[in-house]
N, C-alpha and C. Protein backbone atom coordinates (compact mmCIF):
# COMPACT_ATOMS: atom_id res chain seq x y z
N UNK A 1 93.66 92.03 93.06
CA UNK A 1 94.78 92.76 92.47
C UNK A 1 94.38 94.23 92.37
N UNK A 2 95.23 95.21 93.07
CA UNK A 2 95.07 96.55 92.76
C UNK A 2 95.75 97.08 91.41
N UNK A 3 95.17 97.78 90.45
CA UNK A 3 95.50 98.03 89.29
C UNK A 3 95.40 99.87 89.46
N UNK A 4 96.19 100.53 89.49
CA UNK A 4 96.46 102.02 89.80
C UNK A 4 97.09 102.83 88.54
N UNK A 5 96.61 103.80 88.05
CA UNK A 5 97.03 104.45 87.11
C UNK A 5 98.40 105.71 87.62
N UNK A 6 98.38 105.41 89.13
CA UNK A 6 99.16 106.49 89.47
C UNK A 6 100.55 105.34 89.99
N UNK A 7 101.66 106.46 90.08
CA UNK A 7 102.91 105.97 90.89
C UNK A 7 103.26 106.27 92.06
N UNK A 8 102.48 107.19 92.44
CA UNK A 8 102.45 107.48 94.07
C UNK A 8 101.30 107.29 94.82
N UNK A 9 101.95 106.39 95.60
CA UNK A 9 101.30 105.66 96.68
C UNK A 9 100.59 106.65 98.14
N UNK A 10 99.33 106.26 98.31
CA UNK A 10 99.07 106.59 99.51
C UNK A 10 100.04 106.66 101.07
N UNK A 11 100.00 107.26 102.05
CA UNK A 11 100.88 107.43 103.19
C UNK A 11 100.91 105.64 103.41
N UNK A 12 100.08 105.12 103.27
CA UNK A 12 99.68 103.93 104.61
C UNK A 12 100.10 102.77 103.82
N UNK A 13 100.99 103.13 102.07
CA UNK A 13 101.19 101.80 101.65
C UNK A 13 102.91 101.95 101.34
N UNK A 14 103.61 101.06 100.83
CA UNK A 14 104.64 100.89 100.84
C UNK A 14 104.98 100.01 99.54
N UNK A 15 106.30 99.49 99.45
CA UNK A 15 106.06 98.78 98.42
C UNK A 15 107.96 97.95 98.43
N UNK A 16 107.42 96.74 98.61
CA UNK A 16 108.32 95.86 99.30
C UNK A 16 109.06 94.80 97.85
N UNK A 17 108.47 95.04 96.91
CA UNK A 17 109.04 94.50 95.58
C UNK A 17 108.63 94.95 94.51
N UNK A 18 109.61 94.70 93.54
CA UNK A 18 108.98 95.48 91.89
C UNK A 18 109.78 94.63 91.32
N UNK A 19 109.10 94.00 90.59
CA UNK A 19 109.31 93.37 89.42
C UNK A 19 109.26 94.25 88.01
N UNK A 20 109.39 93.37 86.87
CA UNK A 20 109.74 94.18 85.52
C UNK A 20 108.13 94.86 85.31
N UNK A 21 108.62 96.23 83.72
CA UNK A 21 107.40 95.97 83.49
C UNK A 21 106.61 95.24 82.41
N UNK A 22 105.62 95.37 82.84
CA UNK A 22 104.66 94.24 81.75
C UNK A 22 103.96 94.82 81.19
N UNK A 23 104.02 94.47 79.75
CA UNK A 23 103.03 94.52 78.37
C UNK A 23 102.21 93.93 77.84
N UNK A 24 100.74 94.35 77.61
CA UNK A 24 99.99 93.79 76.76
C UNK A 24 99.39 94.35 76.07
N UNK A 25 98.90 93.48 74.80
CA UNK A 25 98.44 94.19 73.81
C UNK A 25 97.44 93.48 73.44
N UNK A 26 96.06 93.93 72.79
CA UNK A 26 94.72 92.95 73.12
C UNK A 26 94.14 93.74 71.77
N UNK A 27 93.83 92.70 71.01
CA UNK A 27 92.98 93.04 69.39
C UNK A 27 91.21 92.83 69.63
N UNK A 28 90.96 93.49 69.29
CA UNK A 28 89.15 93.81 69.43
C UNK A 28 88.44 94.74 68.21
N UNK A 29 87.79 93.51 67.11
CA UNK A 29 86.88 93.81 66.35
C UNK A 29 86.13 95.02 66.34
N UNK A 30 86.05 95.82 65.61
CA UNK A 30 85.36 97.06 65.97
C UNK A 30 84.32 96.72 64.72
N UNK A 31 84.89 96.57 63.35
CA UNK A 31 83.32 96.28 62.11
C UNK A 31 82.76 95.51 62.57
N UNK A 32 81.45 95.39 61.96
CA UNK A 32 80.54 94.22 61.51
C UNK A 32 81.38 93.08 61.53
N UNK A 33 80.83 92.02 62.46
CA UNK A 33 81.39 90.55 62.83
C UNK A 33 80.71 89.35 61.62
N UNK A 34 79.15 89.93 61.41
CA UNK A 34 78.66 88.97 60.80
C UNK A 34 77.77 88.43 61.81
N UNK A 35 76.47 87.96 60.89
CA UNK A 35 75.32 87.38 62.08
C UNK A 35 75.73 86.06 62.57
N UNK A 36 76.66 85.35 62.25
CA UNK A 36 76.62 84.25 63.53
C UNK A 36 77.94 84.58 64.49
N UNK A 37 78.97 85.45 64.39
CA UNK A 37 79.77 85.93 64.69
C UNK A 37 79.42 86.98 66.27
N UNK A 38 78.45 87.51 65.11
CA UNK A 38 77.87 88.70 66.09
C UNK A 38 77.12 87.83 67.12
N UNK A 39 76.30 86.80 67.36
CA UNK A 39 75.40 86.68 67.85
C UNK A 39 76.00 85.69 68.81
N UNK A 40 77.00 85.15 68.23
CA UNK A 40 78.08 84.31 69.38
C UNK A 40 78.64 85.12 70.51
N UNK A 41 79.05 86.46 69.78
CA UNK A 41 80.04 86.91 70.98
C UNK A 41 78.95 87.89 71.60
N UNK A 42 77.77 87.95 71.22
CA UNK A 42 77.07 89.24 71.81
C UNK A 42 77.06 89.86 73.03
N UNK A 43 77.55 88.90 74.25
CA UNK A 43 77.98 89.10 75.31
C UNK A 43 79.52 89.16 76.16
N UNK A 44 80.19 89.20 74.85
CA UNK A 44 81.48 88.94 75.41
C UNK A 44 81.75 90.62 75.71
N UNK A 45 82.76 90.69 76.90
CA UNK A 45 83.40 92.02 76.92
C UNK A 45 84.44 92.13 76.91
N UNK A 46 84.92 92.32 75.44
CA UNK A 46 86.62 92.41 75.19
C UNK A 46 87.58 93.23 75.52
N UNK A 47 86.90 94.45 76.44
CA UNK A 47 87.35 95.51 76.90
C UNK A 47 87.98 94.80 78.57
N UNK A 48 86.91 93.81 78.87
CA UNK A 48 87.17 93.35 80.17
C UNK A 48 88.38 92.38 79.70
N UNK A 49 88.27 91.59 78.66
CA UNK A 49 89.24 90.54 78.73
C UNK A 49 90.91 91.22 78.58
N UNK A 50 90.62 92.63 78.10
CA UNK A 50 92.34 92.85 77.99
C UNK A 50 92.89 93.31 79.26
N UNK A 51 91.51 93.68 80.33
CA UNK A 51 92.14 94.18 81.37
C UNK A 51 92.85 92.76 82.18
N UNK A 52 91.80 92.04 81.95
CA UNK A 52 92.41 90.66 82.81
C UNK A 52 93.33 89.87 82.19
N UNK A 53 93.47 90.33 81.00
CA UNK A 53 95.31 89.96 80.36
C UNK A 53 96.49 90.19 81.06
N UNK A 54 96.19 91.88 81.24
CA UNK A 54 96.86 92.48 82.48
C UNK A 54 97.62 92.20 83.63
N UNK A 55 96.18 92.01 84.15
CA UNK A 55 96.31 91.49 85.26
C UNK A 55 97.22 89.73 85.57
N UNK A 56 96.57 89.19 84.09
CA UNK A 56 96.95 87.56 84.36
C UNK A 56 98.07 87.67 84.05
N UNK A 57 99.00 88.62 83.32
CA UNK A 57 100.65 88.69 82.92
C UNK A 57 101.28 88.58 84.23
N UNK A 58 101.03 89.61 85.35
CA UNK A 58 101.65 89.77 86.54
C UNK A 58 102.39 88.59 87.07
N UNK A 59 103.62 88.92 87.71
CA UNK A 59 103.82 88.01 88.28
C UNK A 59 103.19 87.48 89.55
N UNK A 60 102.73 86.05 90.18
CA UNK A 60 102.21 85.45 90.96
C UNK A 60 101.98 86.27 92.39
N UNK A 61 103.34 86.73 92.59
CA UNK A 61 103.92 87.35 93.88
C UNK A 61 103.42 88.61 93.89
N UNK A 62 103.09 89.46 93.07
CA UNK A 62 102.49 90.41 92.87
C UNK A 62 101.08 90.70 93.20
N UNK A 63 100.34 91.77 94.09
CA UNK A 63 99.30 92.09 94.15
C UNK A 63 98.91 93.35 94.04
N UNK A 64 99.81 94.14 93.31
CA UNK A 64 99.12 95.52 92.74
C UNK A 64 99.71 95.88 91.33
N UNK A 65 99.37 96.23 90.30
CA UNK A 65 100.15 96.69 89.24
C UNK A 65 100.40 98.48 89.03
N UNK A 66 101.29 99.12 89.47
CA UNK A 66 101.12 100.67 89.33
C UNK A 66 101.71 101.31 88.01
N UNK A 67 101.31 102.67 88.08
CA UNK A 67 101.31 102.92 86.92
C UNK A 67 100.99 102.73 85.48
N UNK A 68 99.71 102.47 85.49
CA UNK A 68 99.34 101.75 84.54
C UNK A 68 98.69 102.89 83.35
N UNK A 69 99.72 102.93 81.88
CA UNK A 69 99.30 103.80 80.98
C UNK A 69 98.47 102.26 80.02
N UNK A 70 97.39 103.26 79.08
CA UNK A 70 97.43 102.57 78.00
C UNK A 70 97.23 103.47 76.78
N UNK A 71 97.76 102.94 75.66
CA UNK A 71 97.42 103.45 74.49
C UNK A 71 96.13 102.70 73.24
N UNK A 72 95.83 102.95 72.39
CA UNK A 72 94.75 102.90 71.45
C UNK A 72 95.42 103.10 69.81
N UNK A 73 95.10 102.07 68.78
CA UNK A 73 95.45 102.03 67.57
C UNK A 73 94.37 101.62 66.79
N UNK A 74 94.19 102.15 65.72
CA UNK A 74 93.11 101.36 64.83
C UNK A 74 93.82 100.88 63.58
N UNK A 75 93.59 99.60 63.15
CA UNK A 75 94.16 99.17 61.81
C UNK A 75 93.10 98.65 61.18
N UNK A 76 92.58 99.17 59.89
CA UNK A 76 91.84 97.60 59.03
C UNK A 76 92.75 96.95 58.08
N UNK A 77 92.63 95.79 58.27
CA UNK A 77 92.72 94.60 57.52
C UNK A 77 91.83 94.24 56.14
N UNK A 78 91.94 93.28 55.57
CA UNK A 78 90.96 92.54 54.66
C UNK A 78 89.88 91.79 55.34
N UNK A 79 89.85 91.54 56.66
CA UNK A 79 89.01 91.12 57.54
C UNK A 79 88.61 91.64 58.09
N UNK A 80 88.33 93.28 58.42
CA UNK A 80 87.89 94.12 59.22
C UNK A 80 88.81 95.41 59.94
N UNK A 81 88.28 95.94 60.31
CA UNK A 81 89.06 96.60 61.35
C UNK A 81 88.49 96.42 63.22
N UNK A 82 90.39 96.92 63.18
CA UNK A 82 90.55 96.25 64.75
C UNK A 82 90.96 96.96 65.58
N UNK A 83 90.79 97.50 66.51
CA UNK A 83 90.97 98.17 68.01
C UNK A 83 92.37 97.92 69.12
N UNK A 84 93.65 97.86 69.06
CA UNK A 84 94.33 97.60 69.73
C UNK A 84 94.51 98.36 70.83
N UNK A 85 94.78 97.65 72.17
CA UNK A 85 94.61 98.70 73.04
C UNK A 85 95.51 98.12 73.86
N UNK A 86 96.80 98.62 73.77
CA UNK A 86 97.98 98.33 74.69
C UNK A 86 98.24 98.80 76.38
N UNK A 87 98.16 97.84 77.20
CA UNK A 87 98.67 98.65 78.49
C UNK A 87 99.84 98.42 78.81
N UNK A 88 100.60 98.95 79.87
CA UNK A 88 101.93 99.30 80.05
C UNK A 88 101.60 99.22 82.01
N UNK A 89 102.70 98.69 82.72
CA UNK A 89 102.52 99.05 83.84
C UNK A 89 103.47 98.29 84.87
N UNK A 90 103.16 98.58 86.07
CA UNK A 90 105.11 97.86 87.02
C UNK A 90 104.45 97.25 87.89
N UNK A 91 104.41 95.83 87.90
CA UNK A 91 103.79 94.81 88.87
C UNK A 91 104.78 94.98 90.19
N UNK A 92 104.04 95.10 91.33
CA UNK A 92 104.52 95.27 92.75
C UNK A 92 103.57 94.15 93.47
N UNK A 93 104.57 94.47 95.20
CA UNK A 93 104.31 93.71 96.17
C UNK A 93 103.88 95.08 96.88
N UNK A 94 102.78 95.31 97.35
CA UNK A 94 102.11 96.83 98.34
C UNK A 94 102.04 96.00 100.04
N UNK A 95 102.36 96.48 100.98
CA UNK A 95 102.19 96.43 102.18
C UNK A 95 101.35 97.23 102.99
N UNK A 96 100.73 97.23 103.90
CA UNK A 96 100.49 98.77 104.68
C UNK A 96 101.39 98.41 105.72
N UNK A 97 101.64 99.62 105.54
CA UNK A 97 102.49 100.03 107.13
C UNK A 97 101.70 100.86 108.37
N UNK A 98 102.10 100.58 109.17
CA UNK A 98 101.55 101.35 110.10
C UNK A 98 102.10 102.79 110.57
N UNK A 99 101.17 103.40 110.33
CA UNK A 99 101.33 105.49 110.37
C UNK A 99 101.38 105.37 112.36
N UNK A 100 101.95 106.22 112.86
CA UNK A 100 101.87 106.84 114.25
C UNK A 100 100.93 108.28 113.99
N UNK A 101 100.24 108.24 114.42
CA UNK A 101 99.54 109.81 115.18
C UNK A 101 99.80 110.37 115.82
């Protein structure tokens, strides 16, 4: 899946469907988890998992998502504070076409 922050496409691609756009929004612990908390997730990368939220929203038919903004919120809770990090973006069908010289 191509994931592009821009809306304009290279000469050599095209774009043969667009579907809606898609939202996600992905919560990530920023305090102190706690030592068995911490030591569980010590390898997780929650930065990776919202991208592949992203990505997994898309529709099937889709193999590029363009335009892709995101934004950033911090809230604490009574349980901590948390990191929201929303992306925004327009799942497509990309082709190449063929350029003449």
């Amino acid at each position: 899946m191509t994931v592009t922050t821009t809306e304009i496409l290279p000469e050599h691609l095209k774009i043969t469907a667009m579907f809606s756009m898609i939202e996600i929004t992905h919560k990530i612990q920023i305090s102190p988890k706690g030592l068995i908390k911490g030591f569980l997730e010590r390898k997780r990368n929650e930065h990776q998992e919202a991208y592949d939220k992203l990505v997994a929203s898309a529709p099937g038919e889709a193999n590029a998502i363009i335009g892709v903004k995101h934004s950033t919120a911090i809230h604490t809770f009574p349980e901590g504070t948390f990191l929201f990090i929303t992306y925004v973006g327009t799942p497509v069908v990309l082709e190449e076409r063929n350029i003449q010289q």
